[in-house]
C-alpha atoms as a PDB file:
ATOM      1  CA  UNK A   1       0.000   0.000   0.000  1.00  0.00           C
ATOM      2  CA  UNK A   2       0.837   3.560   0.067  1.00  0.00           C
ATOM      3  CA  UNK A   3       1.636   5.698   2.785  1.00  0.00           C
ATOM      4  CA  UNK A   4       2.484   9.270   4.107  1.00  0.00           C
ATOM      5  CA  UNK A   5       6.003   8.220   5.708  1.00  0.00           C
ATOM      6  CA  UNK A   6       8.704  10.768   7.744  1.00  0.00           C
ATOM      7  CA  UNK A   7      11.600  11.457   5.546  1.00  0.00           C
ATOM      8  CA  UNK A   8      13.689  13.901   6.949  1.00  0.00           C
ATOM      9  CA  UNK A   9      15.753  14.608   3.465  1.00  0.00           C
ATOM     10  CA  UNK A  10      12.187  15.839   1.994  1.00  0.00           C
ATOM     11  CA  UNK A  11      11.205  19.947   2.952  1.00  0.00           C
ATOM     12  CA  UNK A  12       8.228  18.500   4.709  1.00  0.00           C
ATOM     13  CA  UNK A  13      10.011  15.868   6.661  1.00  0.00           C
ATOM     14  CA  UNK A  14       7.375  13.793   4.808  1.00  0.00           C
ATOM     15  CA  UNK A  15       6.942  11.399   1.371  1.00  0.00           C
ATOM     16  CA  UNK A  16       4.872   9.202  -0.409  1.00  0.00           C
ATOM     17  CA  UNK A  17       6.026   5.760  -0.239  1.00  0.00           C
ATOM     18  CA  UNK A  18       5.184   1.974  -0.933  1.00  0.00           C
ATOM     19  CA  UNK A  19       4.887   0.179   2.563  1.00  0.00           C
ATOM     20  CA  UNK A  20       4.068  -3.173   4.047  1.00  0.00           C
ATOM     21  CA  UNK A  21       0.099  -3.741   4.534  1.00  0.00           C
ATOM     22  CA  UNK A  22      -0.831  -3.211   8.187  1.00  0.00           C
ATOM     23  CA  UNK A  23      -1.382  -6.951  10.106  1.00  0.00           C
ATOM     24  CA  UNK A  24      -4.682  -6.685  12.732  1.00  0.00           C
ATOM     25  CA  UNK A  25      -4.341  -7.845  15.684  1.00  0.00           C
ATOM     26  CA  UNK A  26      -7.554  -9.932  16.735  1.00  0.00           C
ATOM     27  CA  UNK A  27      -8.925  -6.920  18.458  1.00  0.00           C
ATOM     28  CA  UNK A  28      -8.067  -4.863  15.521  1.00  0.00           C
ATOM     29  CA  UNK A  29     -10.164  -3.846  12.046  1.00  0.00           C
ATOM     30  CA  UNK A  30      -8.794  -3.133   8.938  1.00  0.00           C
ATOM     31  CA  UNK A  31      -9.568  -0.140   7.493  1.00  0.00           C
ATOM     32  CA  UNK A  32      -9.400   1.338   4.197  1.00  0.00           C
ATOM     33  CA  UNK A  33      -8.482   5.556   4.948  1.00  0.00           C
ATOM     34  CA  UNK A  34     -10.823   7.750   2.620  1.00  0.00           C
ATOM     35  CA  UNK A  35      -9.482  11.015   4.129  1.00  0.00           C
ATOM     36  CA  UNK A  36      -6.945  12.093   7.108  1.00  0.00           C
ATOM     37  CA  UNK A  37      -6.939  15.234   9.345  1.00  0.00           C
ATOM     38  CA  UNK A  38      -4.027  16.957  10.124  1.00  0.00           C
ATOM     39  CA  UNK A  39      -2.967  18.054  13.798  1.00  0.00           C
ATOM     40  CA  UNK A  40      -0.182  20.330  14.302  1.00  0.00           C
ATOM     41  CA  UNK A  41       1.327  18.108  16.814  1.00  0.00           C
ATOM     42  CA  UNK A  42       1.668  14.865  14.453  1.00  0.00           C
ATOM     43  CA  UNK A  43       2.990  17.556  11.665  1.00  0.00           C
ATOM     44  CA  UNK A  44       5.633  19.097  13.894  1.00  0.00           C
ATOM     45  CA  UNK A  45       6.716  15.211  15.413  1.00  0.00           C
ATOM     46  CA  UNK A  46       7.779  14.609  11.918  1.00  0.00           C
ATOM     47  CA  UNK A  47      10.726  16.856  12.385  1.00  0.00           C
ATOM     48  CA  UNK A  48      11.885  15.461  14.939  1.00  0.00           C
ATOM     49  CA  UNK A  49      15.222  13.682  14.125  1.00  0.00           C
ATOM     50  CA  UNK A  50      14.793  10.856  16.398  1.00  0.00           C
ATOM     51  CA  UNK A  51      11.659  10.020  14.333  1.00  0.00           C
ATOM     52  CA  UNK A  52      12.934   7.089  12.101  1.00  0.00           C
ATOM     53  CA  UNK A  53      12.530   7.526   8.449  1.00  0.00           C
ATOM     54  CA  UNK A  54       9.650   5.528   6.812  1.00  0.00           C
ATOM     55  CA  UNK A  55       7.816   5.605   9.674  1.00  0.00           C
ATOM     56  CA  UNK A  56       4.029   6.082   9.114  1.00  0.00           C
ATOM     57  CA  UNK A  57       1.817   8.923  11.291  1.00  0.00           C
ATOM     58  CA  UNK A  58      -1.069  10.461  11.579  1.00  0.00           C
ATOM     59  CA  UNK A  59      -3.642  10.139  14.667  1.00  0.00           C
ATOM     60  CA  UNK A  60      -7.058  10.949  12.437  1.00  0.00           C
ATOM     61  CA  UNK A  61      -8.861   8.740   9.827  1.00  0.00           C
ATOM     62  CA  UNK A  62     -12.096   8.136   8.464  1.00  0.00           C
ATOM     63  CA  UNK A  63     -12.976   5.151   5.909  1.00  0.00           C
ATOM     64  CA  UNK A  64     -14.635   2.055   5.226  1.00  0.00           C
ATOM     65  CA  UNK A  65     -13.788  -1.538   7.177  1.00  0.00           C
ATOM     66  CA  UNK A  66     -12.591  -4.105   5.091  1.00  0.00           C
ATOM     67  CA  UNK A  67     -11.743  -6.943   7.770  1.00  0.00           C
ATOM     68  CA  UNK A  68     -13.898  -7.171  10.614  1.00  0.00           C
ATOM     69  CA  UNK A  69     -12.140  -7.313  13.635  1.00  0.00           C
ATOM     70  CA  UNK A  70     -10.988 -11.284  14.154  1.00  0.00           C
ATOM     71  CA  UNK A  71     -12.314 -11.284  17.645  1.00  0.00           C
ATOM     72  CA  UNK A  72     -15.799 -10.138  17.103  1.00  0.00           C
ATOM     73  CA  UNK A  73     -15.629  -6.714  18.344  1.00  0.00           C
ATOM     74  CA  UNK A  74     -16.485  -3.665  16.401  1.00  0.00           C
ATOM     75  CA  UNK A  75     -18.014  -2.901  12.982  1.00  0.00           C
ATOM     76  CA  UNK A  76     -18.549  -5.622  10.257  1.00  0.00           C
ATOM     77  CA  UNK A  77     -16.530  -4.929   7.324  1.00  0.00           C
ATOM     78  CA  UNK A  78     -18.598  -2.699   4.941  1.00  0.00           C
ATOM     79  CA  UNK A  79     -19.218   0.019   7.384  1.00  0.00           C
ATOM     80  CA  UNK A  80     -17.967   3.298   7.427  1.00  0.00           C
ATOM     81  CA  UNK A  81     -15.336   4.756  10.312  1.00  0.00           C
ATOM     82  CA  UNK A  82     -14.196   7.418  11.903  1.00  0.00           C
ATOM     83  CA  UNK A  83     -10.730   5.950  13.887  1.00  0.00           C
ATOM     84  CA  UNK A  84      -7.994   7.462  16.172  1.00  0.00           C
ATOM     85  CA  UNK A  85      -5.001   5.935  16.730  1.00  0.00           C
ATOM     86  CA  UNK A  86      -1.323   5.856  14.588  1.00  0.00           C
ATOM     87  CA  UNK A  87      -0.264   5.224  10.935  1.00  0.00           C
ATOM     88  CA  UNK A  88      -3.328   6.702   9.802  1.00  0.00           C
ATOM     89  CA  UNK A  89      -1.813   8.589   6.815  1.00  0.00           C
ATOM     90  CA  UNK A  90      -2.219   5.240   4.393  1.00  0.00           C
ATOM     91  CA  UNK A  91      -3.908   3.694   2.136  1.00  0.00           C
ATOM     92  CA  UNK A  92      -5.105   1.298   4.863  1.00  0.00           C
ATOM     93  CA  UNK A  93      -5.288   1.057   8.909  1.00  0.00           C
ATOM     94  CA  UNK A  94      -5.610  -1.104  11.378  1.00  0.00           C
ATOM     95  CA  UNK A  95      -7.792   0.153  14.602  1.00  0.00           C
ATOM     96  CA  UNK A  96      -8.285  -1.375  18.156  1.00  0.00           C
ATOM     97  CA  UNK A  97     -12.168  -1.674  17.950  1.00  0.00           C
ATOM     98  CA  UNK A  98     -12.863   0.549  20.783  1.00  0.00           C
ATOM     99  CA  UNK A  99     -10.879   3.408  19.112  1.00  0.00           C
ATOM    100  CA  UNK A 100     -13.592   3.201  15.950  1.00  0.00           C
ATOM    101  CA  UNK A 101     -16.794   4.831  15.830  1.00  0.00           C
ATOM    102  CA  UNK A 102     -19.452   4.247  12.991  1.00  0.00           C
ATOM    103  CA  UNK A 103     -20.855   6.826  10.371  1.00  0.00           C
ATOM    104  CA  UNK A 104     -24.244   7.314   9.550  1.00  0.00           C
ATOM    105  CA  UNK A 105     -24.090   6.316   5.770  1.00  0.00           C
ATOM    106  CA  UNK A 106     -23.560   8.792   2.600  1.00  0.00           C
ATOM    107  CA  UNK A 107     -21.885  11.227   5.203  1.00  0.00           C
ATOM    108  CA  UNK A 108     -19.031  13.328   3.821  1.00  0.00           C
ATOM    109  CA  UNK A 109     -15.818  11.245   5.711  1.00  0.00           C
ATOM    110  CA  UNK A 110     -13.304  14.169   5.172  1.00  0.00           C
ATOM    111  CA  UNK A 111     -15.923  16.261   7.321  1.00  0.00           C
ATOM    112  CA  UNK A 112     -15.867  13.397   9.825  1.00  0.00           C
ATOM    113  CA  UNK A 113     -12.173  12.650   9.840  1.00  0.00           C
ATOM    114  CA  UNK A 114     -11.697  16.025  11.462  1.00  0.00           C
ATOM    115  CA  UNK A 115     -13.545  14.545  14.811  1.00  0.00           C
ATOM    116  CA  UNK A 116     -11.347  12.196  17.028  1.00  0.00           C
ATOM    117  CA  UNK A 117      -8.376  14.327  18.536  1.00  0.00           C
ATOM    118  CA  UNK A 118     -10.045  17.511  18.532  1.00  0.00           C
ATOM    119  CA  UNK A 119     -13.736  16.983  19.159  1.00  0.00           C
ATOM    120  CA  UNK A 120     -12.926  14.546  21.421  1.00  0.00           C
ATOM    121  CA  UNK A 121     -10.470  16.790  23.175  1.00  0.00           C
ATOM    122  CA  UNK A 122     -12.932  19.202  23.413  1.00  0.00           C
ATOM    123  CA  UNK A 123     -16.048  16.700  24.225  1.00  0.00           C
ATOM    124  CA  UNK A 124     -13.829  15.561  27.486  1.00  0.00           C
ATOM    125  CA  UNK A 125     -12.245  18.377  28.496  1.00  0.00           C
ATOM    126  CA  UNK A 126     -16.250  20.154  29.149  1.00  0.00           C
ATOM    127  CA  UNK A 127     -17.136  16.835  31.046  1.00  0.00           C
ATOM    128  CA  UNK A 128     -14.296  17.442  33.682  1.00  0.00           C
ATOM    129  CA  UNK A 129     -15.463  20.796  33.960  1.00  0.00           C
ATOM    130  CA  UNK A 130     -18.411  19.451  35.680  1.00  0.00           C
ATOM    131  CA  UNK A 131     -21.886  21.128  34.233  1.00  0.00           C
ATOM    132  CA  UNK A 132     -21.560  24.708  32.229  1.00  0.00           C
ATOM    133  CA  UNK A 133     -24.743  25.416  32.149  1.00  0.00           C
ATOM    134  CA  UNK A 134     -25.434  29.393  32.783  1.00  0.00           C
ATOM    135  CA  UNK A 135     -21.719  29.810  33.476  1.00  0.00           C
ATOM    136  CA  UNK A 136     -18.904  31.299  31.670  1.00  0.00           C
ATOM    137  CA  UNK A 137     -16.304  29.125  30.252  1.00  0.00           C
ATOM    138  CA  UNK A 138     -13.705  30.845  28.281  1.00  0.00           C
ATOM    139  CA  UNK A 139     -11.820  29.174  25.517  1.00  0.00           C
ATOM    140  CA  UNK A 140      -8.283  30.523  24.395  1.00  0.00           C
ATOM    141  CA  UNK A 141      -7.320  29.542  20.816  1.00  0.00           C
ATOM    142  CA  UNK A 142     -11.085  29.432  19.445  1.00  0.00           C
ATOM    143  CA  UNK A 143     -10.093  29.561  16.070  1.00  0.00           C
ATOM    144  CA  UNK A 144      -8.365  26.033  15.536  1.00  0.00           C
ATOM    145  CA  UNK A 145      -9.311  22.522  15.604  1.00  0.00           C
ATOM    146  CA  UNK A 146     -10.062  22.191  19.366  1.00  0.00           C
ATOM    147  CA  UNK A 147     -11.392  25.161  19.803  1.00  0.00           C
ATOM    148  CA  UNK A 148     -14.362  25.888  17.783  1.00  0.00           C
ATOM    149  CA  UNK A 149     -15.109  22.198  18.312  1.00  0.00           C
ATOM    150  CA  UNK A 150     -15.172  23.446  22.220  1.00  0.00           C
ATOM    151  CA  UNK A 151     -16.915  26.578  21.525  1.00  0.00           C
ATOM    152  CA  UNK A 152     -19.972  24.411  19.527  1.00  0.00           C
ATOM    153  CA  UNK A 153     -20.081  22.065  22.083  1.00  0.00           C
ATOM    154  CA  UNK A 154     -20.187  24.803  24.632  1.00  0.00           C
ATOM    155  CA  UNK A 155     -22.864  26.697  23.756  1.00  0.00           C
ATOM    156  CA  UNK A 156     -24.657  23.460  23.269  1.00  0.00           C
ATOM    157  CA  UNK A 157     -24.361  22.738  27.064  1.00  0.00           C
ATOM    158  CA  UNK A 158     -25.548  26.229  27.626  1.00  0.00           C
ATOM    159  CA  UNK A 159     -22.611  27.984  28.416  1.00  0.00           C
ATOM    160  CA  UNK A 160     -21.464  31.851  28.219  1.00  0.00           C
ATOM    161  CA  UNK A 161     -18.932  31.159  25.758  1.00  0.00           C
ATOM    162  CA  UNK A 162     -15.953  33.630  25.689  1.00  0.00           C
ATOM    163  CA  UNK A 163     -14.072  33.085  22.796  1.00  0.00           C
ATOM    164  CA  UNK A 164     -10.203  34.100  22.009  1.00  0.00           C
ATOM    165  CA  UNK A 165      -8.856  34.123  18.821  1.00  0.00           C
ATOM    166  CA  UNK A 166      -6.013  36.888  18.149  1.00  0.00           C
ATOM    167  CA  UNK A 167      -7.548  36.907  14.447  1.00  0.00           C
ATOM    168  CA  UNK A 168      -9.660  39.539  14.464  1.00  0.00           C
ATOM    169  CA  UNK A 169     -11.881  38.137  11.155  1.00  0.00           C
ATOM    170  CA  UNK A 170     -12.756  35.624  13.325  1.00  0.00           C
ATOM    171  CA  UNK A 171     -15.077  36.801  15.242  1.00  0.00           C
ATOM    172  CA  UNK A 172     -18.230  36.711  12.975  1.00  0.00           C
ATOM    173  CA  UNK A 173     -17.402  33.150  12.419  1.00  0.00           C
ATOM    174  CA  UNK A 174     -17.166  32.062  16.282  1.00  0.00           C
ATOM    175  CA  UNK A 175     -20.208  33.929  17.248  1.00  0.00           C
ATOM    176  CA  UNK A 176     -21.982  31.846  14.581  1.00  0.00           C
ATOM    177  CA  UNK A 177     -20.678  28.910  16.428  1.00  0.00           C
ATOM    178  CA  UNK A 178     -22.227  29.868  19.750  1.00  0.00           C
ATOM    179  CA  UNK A 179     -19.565  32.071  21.306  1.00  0.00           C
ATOM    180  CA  UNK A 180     -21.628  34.797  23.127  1.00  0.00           C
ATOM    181  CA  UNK A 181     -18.655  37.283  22.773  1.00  0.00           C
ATOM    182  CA  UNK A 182     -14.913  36.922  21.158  1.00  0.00           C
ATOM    183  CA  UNK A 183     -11.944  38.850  22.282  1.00  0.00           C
ATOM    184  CA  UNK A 184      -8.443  39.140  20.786  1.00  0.00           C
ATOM    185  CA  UNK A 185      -6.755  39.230  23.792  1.00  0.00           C
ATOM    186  CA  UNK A 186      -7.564  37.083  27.620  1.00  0.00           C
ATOM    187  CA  UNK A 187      -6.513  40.627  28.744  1.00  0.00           C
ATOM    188  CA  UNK A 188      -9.481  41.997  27.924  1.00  0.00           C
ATOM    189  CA  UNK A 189     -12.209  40.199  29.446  1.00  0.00           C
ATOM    190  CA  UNK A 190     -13.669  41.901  31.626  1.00  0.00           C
ATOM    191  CA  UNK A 191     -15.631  39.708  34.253  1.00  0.00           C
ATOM    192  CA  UNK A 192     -14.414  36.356  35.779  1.00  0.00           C
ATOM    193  CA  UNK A 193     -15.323  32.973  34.126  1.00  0.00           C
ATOM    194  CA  UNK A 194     -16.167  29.580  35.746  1.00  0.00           C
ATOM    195  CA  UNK A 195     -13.531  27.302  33.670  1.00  0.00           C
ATOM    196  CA  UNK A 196     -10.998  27.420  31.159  1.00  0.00           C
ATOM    197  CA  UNK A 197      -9.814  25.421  28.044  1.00  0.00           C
ATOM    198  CA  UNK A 198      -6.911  26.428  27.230  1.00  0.00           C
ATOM    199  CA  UNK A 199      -5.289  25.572  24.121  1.00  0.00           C
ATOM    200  CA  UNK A 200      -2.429  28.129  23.740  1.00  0.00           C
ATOM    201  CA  UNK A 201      -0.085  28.306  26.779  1.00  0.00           C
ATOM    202  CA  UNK A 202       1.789  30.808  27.829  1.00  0.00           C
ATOM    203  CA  UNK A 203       1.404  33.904  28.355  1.00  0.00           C
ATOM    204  CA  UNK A 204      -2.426  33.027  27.661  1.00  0.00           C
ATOM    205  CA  UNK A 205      -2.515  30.658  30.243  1.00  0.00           C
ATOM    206  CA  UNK A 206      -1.550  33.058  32.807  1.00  0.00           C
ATOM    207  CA  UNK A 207      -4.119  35.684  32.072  1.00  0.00           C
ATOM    208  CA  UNK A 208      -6.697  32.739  32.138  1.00  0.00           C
ATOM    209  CA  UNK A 209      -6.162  31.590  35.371  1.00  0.00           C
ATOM    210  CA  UNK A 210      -6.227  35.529  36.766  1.00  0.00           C
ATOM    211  CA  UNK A 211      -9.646  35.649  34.825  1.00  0.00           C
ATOM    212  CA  UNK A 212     -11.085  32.789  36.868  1.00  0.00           C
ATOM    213  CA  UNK A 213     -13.720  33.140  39.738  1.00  0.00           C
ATOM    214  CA  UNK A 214     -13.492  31.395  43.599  1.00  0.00           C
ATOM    215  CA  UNK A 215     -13.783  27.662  42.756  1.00  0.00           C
ATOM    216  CA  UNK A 216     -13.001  27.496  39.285  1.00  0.00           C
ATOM    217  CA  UNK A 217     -10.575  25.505  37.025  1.00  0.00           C
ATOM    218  CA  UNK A 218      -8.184  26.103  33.838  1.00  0.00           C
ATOM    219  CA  UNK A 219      -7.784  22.582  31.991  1.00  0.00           C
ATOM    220  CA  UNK A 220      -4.398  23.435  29.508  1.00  0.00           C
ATOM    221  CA  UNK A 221      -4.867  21.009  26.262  1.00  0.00           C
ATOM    222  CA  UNK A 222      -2.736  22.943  24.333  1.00  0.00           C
ATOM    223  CA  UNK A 223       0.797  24.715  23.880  1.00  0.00           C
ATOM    224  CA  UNK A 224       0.667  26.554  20.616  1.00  0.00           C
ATOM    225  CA  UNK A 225       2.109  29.674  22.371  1.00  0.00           C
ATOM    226  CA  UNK A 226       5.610  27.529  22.614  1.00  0.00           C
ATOM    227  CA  UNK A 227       6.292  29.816  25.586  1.00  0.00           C
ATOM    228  CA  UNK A 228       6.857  29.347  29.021  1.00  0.00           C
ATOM    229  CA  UNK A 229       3.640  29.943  31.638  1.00  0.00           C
ATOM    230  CA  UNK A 230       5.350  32.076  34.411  1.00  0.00           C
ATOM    231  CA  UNK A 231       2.793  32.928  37.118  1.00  0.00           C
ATOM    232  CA  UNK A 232       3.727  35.514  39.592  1.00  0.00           C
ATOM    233  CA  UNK A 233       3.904  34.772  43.524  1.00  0.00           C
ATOM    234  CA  UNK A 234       0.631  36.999  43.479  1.00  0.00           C
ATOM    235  CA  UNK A 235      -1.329  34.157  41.003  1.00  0.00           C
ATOM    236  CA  UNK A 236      -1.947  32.095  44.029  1.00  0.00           C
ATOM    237  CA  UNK A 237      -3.370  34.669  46.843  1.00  0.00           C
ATOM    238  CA  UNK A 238      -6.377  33.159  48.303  1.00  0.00           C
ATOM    239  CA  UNK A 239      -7.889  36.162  48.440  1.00  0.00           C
ATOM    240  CA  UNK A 240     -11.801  36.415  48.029  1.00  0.00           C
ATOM    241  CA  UNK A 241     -13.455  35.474  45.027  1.00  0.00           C
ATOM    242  CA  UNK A 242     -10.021  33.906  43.685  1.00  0.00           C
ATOM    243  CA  UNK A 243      -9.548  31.710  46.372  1.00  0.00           C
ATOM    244  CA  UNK A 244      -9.449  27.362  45.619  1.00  0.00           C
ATOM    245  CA  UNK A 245      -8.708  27.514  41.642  1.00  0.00           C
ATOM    246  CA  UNK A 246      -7.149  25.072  39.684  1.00  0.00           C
ATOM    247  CA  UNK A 247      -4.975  23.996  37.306  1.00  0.00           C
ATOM    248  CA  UNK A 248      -5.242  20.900  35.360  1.00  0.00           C
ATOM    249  CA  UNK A 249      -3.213  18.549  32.441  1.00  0.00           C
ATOM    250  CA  UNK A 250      -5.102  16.725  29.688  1.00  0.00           C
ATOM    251  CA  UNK A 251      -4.386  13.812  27.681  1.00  0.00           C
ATOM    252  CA  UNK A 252      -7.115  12.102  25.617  1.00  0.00           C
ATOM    253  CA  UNK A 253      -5.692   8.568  25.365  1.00  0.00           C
ATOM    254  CA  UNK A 254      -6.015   8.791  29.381  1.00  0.00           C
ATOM    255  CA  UNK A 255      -9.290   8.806  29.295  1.00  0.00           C
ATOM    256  CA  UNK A 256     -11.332   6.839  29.230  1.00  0.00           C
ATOM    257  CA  UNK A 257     -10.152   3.795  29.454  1.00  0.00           C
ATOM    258  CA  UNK A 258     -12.929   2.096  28.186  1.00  0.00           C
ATOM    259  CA  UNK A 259     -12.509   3.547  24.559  1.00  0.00           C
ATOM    260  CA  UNK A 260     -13.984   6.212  22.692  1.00  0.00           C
ATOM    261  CA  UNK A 261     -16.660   4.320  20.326  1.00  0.00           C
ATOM    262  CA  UNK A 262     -19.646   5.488  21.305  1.00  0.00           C
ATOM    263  CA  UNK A 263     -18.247   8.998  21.961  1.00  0.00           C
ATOM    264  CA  UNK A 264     -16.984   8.795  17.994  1.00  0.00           C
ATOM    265  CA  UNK A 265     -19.873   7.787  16.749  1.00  0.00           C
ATOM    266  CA  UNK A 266     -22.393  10.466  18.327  1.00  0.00           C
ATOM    267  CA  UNK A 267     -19.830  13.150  16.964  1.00  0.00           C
ATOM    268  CA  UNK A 268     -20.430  11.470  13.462  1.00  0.00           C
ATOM    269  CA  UNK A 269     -23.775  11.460  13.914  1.00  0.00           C
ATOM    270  CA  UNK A 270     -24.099  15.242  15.129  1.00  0.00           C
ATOM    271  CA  UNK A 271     -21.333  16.150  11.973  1.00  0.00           C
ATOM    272  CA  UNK A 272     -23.497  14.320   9.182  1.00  0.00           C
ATOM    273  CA  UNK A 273     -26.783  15.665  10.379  1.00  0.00           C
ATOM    274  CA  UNK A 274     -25.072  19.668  10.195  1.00  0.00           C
ATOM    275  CA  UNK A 275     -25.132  20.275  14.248  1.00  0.00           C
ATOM    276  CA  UNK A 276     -21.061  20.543  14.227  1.00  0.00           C
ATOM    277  CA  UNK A 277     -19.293  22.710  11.873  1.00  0.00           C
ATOM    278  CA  UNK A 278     -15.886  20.831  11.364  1.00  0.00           C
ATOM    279  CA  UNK A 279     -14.294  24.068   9.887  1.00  0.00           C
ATOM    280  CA  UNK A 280     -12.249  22.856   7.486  1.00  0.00           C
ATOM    281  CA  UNK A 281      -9.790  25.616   5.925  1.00  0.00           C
ATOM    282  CA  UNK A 282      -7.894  23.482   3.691  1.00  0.00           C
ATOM    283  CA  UNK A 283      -8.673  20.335   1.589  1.00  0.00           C
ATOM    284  CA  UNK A 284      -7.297  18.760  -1.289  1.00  0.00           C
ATOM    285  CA  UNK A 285      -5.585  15.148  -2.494  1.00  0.00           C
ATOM    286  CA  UNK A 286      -3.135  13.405   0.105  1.00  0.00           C
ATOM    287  CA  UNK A 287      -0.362  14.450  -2.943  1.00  0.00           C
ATOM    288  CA  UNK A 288      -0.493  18.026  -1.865  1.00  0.00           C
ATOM    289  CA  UNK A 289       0.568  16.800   1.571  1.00  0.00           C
ATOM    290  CA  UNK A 290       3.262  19.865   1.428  1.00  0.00           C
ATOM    291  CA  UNK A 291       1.218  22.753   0.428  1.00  0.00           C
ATOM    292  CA  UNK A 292      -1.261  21.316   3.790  1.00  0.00           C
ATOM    293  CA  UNK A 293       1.698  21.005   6.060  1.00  0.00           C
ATOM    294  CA  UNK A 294       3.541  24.316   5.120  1.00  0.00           C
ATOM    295  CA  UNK A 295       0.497  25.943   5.775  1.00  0.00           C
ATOM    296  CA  UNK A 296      -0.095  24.369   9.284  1.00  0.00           C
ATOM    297  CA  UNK A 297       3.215  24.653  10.347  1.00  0.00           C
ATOM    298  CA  UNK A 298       3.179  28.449   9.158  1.00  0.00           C
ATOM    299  CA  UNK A 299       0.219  28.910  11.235  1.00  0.00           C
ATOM    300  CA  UNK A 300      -1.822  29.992   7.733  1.00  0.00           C
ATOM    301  CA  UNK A 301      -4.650  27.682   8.705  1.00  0.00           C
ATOM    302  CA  UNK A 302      -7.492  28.255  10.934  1.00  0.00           C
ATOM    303  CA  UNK A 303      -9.864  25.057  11.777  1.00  0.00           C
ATOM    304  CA  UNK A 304      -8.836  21.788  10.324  1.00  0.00           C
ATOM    305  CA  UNK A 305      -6.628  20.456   7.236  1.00  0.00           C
ATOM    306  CA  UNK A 306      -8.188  17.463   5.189  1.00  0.00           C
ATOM    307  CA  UNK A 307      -5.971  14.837   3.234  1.00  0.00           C
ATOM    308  CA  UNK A 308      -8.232  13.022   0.475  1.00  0.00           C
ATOM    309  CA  UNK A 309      -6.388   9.614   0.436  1.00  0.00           C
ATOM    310  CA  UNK A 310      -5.796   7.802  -3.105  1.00  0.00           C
END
């Protein structure tokens, strides 16, 4: 089969090659990719020298099964897929079943292939903040994958979304999405907010937490900032209405440990029926890999990259 491999000689750290079919394991399907989202993590771990050339990435797929998982578990071969996991940049994939959710038929798989790290980030990240209804939550890098995900899903919980995007021509968009207001800057909000998702870092991160009310929590998913988060001896006053506030780490394949199946395939569901906007900014044939990563990497995109795949 083919496959998006890291090659470190190529400008992308990335190249088409010819690799061995994938082997399931028996709790494992075998899928056959239809389209790939990009994440700017997976993109930048390409460049990382200790990454072995030919080795095959990419965490988001969506496609068709084509081998039923050996022990019984999971889709029969014939359905469509939405899957998280590795190698996913391929012609073909092979899944642990409870890392595959199903897609309602005729639904448009590059839309859905944008779901499983960032809606799902988003999706878990809301449930640890414990219920959001009539509160603020304020999400900091609203513009990208996990963020307007978080902003939709929100909104939908009936939270006072505060949006951040430094993007200015964003705004329209996110208050489309739910957001009840959008500011370029965490600096500028001007009233404290029940919980945080934080997806820059930084900087960001440290205005957040100032911004948050007795009680609350800042959940950090992100890093794009690639700055240090330097909070002043002052930050942690107990002082009232600031007093008991949190900071928390995320990582999705921590949770849960169950599997994400059924949390996959509502997401489908709510994609193909038009009640999640997967905000895709750039989409094209998995041969333009470049042009998609350049633009990533360059910080050019806003929402989600799609890789059509053969």
């Amino acid at each position: 089969m083919r496959a998006l491999v890291v090659d470190h000689t190529a400008p992308a750290h990335l190249s088409l090659a010819e690799v061995a079919d994938p082997v399931p394991a028996p709790g494992e399907a075998l899928v056959r990719v239809a389209a790939a989202s990009l994440n700017f993590g997976e993109v930048k771990d390409a460049t990382d020298p200790s990454v072995p050339n030919g080795t095959v990435i990419g965490w988001d797929a969506a496609g068709v099964v084509v081998q039923a998982a050996a022990d019984g578990s999971g889709p029969a071969a014939g359905t469509p897929v939405v899957t998280l996991g590795t190698a996913g940049w391929a012609e073909l994939r092979a899944v642990p079943t409870n890392l595959i959710g199903t897609v309602p038929d005729g639904a448009d798989l590059g839309a859905i292939s944008t779901l499983p790290v960032a809606a799902l980030s988003a999706l878990h990240v809301l449930r640890r903040m414990g219920p959001v209804l009539g509160r603020r939550v304020l999400i900091t890098g609203a513009s990208g994958g996990v963020g307007r995900y978080a902003v939709q899903l929100a909104a939908r919980a009936g939270a006072e979304v505060v949006a951040i995007s430094r993007d200015p021509a964003q705004e329209k968009g996110l208050l489309a999405l739910g957001a009840a207001e959008v500011r370029t800057s965490v600096a500028d909000v001007d009233r404290p907010v029940f919980a945080v998702l934080d997806n820059v870092g930084g900087p960001d991160l440290v205005a957040a937490f100032a911004a948050l009310e007795a009680g609350g929590t800042l959940i950090n998913v992100g890093r794009s900032a690639e700055a240090d988060a330097v909070l002043p001896p002052e930050a942690f006053l107990g002082t009232e209405g600031r007093h008991d506030r949190s900071i928390r780490t995320f990582f999705l394949l921590a949770d849960p440990a169950a599997g994400f199946s059924a949390d996959l395939t509502w997401l489908a569901a709510e994609t193909a029926a038009g009640r999640l906007d997967p905000g895709i900014s750039w989409r094209g044939p998995w041969d333009r890999y470049a042009e998609a990563v350049q633009a990533l990497v360059g910080r050019r995109l806003r929402g989600k990259a799609v890789l059509e795949i053969g």
